[in-house]
Protein backbone atom coordinates (compact mmCIF):
# COMPACT_ATOMS: atom_id res chain seq x y z
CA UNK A 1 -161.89 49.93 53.62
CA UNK A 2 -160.85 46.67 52.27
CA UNK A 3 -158.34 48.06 50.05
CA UNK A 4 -156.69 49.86 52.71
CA UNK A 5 -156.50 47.26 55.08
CA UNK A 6 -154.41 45.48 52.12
CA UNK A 7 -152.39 48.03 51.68
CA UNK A 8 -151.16 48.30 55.14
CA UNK A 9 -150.65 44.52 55.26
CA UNK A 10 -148.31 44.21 52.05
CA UNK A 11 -146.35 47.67 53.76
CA UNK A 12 -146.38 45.12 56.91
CA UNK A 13 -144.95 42.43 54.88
CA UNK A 14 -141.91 44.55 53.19
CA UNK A 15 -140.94 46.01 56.63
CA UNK A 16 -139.98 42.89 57.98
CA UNK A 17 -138.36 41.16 55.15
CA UNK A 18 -134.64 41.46 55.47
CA UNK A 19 -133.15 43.26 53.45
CA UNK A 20 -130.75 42.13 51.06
CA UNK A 21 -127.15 43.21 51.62
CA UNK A 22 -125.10 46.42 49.52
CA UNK A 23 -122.79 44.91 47.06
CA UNK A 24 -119.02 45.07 47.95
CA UNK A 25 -117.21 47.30 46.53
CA UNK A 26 -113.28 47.23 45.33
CA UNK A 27 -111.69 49.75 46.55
CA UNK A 28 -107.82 50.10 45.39
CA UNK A 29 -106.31 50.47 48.92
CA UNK A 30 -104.29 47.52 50.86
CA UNK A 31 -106.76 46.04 53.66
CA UNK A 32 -103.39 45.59 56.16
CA UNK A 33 -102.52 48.24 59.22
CA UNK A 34 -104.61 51.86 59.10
CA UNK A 35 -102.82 55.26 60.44
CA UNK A 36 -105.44 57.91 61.21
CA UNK A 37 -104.27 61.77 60.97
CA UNK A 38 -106.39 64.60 62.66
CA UNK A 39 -105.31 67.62 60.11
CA UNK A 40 -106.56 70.21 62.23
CA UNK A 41 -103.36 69.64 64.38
CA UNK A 42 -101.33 70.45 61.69
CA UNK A 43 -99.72 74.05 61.48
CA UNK A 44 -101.31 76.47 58.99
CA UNK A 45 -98.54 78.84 59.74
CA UNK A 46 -95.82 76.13 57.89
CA UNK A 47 -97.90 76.16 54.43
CA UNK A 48 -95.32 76.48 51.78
CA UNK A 49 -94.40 80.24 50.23
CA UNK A 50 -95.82 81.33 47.23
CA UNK A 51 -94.41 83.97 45.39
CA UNK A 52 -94.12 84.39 41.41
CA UNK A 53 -91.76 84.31 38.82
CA UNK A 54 -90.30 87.56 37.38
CA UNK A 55 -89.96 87.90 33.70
CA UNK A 56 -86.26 89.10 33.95
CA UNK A 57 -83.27 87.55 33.10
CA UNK A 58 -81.61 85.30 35.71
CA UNK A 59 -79.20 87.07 37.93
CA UNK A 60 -75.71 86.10 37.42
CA UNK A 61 -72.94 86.00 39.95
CA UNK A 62 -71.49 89.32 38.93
CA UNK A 63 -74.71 91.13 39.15
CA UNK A 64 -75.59 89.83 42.93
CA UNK A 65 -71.97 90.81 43.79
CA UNK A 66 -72.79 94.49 42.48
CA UNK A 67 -76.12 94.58 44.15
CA UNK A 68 -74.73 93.45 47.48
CA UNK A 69 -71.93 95.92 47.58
CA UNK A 70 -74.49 98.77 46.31
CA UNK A 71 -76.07 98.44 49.50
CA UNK A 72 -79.03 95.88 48.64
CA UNK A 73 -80.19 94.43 52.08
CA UNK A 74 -80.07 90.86 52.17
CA UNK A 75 -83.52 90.11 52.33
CA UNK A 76 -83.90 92.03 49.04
CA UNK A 77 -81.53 90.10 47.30
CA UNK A 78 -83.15 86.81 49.16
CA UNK A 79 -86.35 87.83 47.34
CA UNK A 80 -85.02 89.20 44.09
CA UNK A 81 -83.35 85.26 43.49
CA UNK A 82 -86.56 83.75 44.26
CA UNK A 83 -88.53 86.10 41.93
CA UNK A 84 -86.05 85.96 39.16
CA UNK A 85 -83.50 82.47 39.72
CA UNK A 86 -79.84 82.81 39.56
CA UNK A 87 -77.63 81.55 37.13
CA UNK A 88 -74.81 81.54 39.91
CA UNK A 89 -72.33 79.35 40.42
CA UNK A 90 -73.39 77.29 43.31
CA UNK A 91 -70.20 75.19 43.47
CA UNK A 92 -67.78 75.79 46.68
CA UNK A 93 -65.15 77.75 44.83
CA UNK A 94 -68.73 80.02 43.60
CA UNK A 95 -70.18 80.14 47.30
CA UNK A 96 -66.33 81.06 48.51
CA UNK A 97 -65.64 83.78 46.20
CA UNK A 98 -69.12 85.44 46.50
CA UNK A 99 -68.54 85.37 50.35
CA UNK A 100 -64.87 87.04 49.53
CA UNK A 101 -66.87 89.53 47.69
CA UNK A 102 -68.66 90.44 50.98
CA UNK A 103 -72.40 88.75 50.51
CA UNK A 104 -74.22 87.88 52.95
CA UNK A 105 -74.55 84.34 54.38
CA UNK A 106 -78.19 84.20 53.74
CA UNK A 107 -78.07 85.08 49.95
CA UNK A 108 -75.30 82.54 49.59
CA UNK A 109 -77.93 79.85 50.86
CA UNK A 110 -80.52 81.21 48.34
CA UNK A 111 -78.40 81.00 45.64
CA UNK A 112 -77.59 77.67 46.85
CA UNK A 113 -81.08 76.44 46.69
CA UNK A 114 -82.18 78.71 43.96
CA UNK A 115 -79.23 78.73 41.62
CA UNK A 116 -80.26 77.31 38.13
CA UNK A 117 -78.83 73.54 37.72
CA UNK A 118 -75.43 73.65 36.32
CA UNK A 119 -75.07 72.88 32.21
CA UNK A 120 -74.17 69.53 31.42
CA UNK A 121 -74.70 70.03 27.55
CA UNK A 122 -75.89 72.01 25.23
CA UNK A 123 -78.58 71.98 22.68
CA UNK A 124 -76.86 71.87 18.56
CA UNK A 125 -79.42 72.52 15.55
CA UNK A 126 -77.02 71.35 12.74
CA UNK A 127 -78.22 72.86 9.18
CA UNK A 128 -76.91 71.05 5.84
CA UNK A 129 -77.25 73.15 2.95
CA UNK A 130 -76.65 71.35 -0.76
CA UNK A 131 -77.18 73.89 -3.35
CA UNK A 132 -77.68 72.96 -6.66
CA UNK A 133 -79.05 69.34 -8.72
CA UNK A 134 -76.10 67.61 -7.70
CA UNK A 135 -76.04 63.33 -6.24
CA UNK A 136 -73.17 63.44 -3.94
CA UNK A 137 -70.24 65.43 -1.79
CA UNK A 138 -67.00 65.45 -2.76
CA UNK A 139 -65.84 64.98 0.59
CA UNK A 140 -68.10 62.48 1.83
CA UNK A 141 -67.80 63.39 5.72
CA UNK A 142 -68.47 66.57 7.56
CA UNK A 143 -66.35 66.57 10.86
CA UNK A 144 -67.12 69.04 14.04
CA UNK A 145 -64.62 68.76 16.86
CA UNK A 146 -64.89 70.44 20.34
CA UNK A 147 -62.60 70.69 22.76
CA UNK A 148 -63.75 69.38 26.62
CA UNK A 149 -60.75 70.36 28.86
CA UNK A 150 -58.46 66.95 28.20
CA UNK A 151 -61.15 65.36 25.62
CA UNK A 152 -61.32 66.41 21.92
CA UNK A 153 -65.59 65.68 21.08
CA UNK A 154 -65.67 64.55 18.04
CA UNK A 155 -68.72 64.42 15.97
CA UNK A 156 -68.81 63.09 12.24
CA UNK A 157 -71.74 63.07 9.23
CA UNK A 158 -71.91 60.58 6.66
CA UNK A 159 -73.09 62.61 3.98
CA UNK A 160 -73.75 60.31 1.53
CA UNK A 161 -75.76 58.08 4.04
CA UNK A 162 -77.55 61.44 5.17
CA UNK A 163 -78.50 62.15 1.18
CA UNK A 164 -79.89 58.74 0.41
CA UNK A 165 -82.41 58.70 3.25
CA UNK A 166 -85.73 60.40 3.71
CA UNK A 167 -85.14 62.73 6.57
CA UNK A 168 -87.87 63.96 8.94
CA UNK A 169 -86.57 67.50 8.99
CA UNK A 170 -85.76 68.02 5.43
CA UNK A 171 -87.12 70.42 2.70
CA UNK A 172 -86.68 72.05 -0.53
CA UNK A 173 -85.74 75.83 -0.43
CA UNK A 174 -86.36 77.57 -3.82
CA UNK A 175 -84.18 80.83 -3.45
CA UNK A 176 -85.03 82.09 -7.10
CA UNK A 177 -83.70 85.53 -8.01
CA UNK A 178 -84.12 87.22 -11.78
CA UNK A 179 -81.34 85.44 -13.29
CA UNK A 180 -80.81 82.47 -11.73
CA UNK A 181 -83.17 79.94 -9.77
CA UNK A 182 -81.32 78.16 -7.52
CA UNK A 183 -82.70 74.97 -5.43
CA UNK A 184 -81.47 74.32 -2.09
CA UNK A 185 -81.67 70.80 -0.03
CA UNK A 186 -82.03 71.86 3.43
CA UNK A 187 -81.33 68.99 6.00
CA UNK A 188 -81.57 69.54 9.97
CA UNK A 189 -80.45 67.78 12.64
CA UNK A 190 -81.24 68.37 16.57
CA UNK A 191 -78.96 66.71 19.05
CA UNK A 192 -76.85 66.78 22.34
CA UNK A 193 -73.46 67.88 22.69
CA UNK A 194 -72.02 66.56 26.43
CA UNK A 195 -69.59 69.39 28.13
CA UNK A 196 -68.17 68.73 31.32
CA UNK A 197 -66.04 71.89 31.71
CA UNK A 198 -67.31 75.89 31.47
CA UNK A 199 -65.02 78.50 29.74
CA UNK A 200 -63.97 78.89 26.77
CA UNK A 201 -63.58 76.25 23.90
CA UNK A 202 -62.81 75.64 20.62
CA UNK A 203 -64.54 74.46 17.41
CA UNK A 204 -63.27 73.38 14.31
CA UNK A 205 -65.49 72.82 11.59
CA UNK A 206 -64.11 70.78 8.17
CA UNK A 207 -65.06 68.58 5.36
CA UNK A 208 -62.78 65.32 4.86
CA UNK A 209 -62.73 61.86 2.41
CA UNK A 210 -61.75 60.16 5.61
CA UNK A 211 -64.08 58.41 7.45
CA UNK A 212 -61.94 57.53 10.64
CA UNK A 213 -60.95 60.93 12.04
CA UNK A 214 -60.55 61.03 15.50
CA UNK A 215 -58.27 64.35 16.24
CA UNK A 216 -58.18 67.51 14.12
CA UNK A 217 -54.40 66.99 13.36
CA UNK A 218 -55.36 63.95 11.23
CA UNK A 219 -56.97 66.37 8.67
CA UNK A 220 -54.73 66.68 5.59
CA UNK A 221 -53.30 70.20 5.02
CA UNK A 222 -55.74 71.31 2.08
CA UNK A 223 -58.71 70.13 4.07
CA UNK A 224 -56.79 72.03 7.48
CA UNK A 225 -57.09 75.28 5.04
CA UNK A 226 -60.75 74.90 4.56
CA UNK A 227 -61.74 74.36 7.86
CA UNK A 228 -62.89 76.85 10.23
CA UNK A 229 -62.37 77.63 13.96
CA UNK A 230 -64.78 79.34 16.54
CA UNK A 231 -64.82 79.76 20.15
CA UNK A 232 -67.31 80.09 22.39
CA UNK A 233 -68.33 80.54 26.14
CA UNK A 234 -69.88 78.13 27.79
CA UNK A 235 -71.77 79.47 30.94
CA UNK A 236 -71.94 77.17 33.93
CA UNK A 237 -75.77 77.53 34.44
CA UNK A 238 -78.74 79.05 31.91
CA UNK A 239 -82.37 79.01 31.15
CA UNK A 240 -80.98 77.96 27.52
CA UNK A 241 -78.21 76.70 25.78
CA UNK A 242 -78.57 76.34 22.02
CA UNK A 243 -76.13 76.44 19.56
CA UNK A 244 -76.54 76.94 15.74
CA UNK A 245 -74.28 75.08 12.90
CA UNK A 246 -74.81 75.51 9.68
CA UNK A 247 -72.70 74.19 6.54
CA UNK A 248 -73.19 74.91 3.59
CA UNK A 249 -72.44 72.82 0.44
CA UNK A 250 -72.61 74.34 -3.38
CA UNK A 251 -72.26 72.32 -7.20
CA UNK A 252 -68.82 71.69 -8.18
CA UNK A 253 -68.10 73.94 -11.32
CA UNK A 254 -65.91 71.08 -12.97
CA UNK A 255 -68.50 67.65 -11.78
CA UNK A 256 -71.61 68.85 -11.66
CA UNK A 257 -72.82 65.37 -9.96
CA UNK A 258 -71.14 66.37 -7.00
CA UNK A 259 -71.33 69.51 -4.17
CA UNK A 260 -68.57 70.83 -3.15
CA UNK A 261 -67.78 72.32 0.92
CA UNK A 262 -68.30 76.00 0.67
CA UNK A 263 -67.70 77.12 4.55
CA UNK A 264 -69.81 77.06 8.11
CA UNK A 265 -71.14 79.14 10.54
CA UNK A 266 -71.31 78.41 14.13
CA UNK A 267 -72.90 80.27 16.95
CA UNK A 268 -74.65 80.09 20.51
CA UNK A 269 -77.35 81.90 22.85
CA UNK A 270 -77.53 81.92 26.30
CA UNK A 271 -79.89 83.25 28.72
């Protein structure tokens, strides 16, 4: 009995001594003005469309034009570039002549908020090739020009910088056949070529002594004859825009210390 009675006085006791207050907490919001928002106004009818991406190819401005005047309803084609983008050309003269070509006013605003972002540049993998034990080039500097509508791009390699580093992308390639086992120093380099205009242009490849080449017409006629030219189209919108260089240098048969410019191959994908 006595024990109880205790107990109920000491349960007394701790009811009516204040309690000691929670510890503040620091909360990373500003403790100025507060704007309350009852979401249950909002509109679940406005949620944002979902629809997934198709596994095809962008369309292309030709393509929408054949579709349209095949009979495609508009809303087809509306869903069709939202399923599968458009590498259009969403510039006025694009949105004009795709109108001219009799398609409708609500694919043209797809394609204008659809269309792929124009090109700006393109991707270049450059691949040096130095067959043989040799030390140096005989034409120390590898030149590739591009033409940009009024600018000549102009890009330049210091090979025998480039040979005396250690380079992150760089290995040994043993192409060994029966007779001969030749060793190949593979060097690559990634970059970004700028292009402001879409079309067609013009590359020149060539190996030069000079180091202060600015226009192909400075090359000197022997190293003119070994150069090599290429065109390519440059699309005004893609998912991808890569091009591939590769040069490819091989021993001089008279000085052996030294490789000497073979030839280059140039080529792009788009998609």
């Amino acid at each position: 009995m006595i024990a109880q009675l205790l107990a109920a006085a000491v349960a007394l006791t701790a009811a009516q001594a204040p309690r000691a207050a929670p510890p503040s907490v620091s909360l990373p919001f500003p403790s100025g003005d507060v704007q309350t928002y009852n979401i249950i106004q909002w509109d679940p009818n406005q949620l944002p469309r979902i629809y997934e991406r198709s596994d095809q190819l962008p369309l292309t401005d030709e393509e929408l034009t054949k579709l349209s005047q095949a009979g495609f309803e508009p809303a087809q084609l509306v869903k069709m570039i939202e399923e599968r983008r458009c590498a259009c050309d969403a510039s006025a003269d694009g949105l004009i002549r795709l109108k001219k070509a009799g398609v409708d006013k609500t694919v043209l605003a797809a394609v204008s908020r659809q269309a792929l972002a124009p090109n700006r540049q393109l991707d270049l993998l450059v691949t040096l090739d130095f067959t043989g034990e040799s030390r140096t080039a005989r034409e120390a500097f590898l030149y590739f020009f591009v033409d940009d509508g009024d600018i000549t791009r102009v890009f330049s390699a210091n090979l025998p910088e480039l040979l005396q580093r250690r380079n992150t992308h760089e290995t040994m390639v043993d192409r060994s056949d029966i007779v001969i086992a030749r060793t190949v120093r593979r060097i690559q380099l990634a970059g970004r070529v700028p292009l402001k205009t879409y079309g067609a242009h013009r590359v020149m490849v060539a190996a030069s002594a000079s180091p202060t080449l600015t226009h192909p017409s400075q090359l000197s006629a022997q190293e003119r004859a070994k150069a090599q030219s290429y065109t390519f189209d440059y699309p005004r919108s893609s998912l991808q825009s890569l091009c591939r260089l590769t040069a490819g240098y091989r021993r001089d048969a008279v000085l052996a210390y030294k490789w000497n410019f073979e030839g280059s191959r140039f080529e792009c994908e788009w998609n």
